[in-house]
N, C-alpha and C. Protein backbone atom coordinates (compact mmCIF):
# COMPACT_ATOMS: atom_id res chain seq x y z
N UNK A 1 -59.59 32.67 -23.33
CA UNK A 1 -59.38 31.32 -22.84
C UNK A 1 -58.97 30.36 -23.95
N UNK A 2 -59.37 30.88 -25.21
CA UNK A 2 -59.33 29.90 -26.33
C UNK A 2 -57.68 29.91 -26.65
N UNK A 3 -57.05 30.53 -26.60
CA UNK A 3 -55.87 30.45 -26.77
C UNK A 3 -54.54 30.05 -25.75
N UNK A 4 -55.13 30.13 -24.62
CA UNK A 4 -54.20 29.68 -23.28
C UNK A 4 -53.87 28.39 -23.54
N UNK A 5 -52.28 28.10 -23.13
CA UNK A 5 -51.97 26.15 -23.46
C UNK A 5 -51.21 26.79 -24.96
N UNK A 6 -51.33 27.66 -25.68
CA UNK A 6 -51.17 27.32 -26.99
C UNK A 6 -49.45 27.79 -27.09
N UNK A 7 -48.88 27.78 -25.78
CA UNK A 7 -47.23 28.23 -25.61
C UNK A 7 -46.30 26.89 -25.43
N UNK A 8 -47.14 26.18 -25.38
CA UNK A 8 -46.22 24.47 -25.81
C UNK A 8 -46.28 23.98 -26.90
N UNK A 9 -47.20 24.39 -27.98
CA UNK A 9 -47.04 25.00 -29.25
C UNK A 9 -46.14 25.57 -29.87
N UNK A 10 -46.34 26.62 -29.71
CA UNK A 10 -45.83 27.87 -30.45
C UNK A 10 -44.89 28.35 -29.30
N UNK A 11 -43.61 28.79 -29.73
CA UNK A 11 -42.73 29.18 -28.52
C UNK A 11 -42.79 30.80 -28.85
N UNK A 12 -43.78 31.63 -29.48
CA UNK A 12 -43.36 32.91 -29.28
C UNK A 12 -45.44 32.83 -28.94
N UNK A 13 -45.84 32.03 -28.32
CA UNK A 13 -47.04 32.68 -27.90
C UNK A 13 -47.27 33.28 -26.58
N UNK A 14 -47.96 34.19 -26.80
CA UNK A 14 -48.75 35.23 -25.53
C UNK A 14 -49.93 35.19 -25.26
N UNK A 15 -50.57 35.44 -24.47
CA UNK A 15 -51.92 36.00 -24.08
C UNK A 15 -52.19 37.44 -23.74
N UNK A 16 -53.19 37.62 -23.45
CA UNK A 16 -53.10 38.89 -23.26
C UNK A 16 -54.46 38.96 -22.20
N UNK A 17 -55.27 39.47 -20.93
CA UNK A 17 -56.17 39.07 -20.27
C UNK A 17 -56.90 40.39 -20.45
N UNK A 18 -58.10 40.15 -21.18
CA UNK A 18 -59.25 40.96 -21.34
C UNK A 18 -60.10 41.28 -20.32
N UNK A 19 -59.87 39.89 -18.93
CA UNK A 19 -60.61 39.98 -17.44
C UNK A 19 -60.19 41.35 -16.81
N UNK A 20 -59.04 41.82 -16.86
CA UNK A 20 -58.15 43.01 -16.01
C UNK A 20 -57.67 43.95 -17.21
N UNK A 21 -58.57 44.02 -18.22
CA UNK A 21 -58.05 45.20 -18.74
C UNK A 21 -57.23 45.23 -20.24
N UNK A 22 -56.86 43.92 -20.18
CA UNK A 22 -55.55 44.35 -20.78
C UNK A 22 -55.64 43.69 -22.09
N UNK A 23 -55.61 44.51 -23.28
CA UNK A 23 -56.00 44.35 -24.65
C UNK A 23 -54.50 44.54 -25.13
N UNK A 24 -53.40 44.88 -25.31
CA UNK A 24 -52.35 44.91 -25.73
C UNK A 24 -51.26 44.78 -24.56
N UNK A 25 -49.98 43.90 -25.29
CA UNK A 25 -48.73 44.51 -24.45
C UNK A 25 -47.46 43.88 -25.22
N UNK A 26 -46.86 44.70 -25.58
CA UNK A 26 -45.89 44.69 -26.65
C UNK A 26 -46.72 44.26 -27.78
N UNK A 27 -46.45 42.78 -28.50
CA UNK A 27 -47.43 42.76 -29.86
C UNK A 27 -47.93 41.75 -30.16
N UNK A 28 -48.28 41.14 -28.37
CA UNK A 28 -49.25 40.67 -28.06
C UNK A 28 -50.45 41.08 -27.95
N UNK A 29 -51.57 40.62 -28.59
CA UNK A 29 -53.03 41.55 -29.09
C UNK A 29 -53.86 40.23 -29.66
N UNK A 30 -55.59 40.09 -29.45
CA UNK A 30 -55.78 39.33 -30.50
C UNK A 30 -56.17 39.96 -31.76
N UNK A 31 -55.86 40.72 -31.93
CA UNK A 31 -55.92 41.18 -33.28
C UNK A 31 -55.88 40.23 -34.46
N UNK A 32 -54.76 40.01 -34.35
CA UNK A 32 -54.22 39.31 -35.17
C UNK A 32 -54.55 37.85 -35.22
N UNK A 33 -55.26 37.07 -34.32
CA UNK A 33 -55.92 35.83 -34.51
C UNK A 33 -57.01 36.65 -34.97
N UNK A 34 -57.89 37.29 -34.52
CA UNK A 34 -58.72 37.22 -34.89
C UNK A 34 -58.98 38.05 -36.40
N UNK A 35 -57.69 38.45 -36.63
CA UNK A 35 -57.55 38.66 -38.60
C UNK A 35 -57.26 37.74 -39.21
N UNK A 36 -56.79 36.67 -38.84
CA UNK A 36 -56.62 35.51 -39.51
C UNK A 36 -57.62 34.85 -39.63
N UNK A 37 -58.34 34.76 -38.42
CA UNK A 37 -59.67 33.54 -38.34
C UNK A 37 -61.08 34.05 -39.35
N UNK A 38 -60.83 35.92 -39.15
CA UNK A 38 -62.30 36.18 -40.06
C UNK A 38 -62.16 35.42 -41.45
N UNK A 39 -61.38 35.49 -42.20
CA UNK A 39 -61.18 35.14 -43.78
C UNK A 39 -61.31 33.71 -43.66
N UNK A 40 -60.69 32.92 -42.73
CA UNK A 40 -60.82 31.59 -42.54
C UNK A 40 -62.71 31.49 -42.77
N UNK A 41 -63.13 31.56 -41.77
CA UNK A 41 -64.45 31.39 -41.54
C UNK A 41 -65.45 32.05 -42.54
N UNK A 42 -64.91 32.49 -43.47
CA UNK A 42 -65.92 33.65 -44.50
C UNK A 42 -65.45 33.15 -45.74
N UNK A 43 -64.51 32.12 -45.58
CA UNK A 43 -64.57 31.19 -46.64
C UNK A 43 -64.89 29.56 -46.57
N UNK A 44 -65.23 29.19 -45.33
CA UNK A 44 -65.38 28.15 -45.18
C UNK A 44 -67.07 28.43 -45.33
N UNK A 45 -67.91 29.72 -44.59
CA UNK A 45 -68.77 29.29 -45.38
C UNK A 45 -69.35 30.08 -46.85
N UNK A 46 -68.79 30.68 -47.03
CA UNK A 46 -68.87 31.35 -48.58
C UNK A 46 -68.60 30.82 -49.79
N UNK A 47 -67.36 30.01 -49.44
CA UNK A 47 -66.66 29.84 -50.68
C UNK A 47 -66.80 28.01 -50.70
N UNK A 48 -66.34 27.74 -49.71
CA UNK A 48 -66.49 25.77 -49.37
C UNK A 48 -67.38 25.41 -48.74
N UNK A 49 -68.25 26.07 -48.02
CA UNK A 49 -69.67 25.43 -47.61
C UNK A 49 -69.42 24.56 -46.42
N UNK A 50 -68.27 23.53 -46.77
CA UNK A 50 -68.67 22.50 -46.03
C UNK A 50 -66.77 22.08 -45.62
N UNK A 51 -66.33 21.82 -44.28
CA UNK A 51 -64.68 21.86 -44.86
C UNK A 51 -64.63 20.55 -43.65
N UNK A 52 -64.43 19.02 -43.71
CA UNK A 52 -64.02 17.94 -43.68
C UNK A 52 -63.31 18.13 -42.25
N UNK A 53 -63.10 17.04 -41.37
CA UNK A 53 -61.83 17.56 -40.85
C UNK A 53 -61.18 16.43 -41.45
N UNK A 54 -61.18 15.71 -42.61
CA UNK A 54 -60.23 14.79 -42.68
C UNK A 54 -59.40 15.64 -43.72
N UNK A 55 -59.86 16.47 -43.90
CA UNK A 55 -58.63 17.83 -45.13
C UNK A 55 -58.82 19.40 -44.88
N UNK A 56 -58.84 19.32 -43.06
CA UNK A 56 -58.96 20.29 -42.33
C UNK A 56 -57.75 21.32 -42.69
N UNK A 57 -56.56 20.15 -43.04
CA UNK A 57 -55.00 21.32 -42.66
C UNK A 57 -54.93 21.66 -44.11
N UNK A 58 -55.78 21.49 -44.99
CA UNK A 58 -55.17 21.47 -46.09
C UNK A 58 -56.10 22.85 -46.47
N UNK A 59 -57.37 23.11 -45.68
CA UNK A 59 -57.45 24.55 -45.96
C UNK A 59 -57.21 25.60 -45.52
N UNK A 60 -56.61 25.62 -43.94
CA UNK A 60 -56.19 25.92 -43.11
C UNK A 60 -54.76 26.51 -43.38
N UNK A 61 -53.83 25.26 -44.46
CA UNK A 61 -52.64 25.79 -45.42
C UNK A 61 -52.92 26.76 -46.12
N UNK A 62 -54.20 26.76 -46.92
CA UNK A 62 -54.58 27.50 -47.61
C UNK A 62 -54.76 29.03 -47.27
N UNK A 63 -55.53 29.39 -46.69
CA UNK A 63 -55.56 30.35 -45.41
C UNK A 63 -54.65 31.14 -45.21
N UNK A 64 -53.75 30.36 -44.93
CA UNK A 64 -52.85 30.93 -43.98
C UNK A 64 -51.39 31.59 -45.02
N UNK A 65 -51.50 30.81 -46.46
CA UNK A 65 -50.78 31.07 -47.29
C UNK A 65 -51.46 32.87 -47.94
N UNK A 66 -52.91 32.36 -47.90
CA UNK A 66 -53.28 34.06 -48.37
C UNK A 66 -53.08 34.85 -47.38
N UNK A 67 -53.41 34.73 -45.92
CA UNK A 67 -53.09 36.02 -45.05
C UNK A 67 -51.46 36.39 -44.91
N UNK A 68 -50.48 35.60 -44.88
CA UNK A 68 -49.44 35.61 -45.57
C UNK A 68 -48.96 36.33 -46.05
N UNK A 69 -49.15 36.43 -47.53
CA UNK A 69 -49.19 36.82 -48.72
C UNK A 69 -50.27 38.24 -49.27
N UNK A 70 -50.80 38.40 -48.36
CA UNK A 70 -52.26 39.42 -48.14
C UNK A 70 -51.74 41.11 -48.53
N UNK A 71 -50.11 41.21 -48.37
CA UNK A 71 -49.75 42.49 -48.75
C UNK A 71 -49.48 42.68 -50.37
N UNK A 72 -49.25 41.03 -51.03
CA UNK A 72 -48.97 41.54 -52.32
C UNK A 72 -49.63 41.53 -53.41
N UNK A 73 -49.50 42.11 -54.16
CA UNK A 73 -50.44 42.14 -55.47
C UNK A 73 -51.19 40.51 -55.77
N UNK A 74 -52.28 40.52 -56.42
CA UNK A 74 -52.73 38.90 -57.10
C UNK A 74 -51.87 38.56 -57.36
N UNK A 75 -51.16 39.46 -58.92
CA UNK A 75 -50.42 38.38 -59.74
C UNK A 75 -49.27 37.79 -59.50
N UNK A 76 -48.65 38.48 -57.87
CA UNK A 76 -47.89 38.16 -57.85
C UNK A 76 -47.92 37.06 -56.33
N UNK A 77 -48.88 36.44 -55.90
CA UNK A 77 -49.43 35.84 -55.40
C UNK A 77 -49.86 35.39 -55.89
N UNK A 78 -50.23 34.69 -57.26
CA UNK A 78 -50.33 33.76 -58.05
C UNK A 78 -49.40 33.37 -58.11
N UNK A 79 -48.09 33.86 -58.74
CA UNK A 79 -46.82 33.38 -59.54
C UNK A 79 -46.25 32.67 -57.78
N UNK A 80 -46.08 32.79 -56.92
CA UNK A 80 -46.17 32.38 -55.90
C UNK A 80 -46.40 31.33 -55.33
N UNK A 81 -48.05 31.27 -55.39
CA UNK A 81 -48.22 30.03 -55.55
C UNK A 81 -47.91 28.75 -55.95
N UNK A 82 -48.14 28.80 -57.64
CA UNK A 82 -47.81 28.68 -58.77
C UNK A 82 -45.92 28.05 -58.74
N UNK A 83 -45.12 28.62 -58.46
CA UNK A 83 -44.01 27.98 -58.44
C UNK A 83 -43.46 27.09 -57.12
N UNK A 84 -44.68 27.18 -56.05
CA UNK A 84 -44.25 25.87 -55.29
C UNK A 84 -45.00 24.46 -55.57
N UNK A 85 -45.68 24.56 -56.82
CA UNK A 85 -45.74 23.31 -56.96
C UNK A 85 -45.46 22.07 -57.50
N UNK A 86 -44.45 22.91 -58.24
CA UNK A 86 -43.17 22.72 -58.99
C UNK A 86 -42.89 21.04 -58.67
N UNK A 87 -43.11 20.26 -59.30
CA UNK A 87 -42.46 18.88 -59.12
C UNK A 87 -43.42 17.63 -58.11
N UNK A 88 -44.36 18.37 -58.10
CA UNK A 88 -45.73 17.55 -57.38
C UNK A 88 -47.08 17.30 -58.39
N UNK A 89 -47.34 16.05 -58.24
CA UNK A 89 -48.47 15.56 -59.28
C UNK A 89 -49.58 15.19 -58.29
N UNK A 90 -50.75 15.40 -58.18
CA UNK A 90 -52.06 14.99 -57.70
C UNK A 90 -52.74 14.63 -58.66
N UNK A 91 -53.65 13.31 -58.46
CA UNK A 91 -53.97 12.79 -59.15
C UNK A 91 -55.29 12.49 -58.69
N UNK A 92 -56.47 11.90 -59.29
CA UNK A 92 -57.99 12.29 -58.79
C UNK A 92 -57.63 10.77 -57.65
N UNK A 93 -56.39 9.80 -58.28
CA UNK A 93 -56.39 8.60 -57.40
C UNK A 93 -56.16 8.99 -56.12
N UNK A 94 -55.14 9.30 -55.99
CA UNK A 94 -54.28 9.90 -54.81
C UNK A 94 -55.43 10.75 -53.75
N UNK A 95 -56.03 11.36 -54.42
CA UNK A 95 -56.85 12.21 -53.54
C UNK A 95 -57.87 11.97 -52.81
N UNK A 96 -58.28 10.44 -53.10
CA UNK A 96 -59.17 9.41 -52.71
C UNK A 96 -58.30 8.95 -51.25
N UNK A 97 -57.01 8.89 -51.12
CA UNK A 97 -56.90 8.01 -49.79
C UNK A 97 -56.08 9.34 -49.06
N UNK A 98 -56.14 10.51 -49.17
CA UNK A 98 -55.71 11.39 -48.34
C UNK A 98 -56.99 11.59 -46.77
C-alpha cells in the first residue's frame, strides 16, 4: 500500500499485489525498495542517530548516491564523489539557514 500513488511521481513506477499472490512481474518486485530502504534506515540509526526533516533530502541524496554506486570499488566511489563537488563552497554560515 505504501507505494501505490507513487506513478504520478515516477513515470516508470509499478506495484506489484502481495494480496493475490503476486511478488514479481517483469522487474517489478519490492525488492528493490526494500534494498534501498534497509541501508537507509541502518544508517539513520547507526551512523546519524537522529536525521531532521529539515535536511531530510540531503541524506536521502546521500543514500541513494551509495546504493547507486554500491557495485564499485571505495576508491573509486570516493574519487566520485569527490569530483562532483568541484566548484561548491559550504560554509559553517550557510549551513545555518539551509
Amino acid at each position: 500500500m505504501s507505494y501505490r500513488g507513487l506513478d504520478k511521481e515516477l513515470a516508470d513506477h509499478e506495484v506489484v499485489i502481495h494480496d493475490v499472490g503476486e511478488y514479481v512481474r517483469g522487474l517489478a518486485y519490492t525488492d528493490t525498495a526494500e534494498g534501498w530502504f534497509a541501508p537507509l534506515k541502518r544508517g539513520v540509526t547507526g551512523i546519524f542517530h537522529h536525521v531532521s526533516e529539515q535536511h531530510l533530502d540531503r541524506y536521502v541524496d546521500e543514500f541513494s548516491f551509495r546504493y547507486n554506486n554500491r557495485k564499485i570499488k571505495d576508491g573509486e566511489r570516493t574519487i566520485q564523489a569527490i569530483s562532483m563537488v568541484g566548484g561548491k563552497r559550504l560554509t559553517y554560515k550557510n549551513t545555518r539557514k539551509c
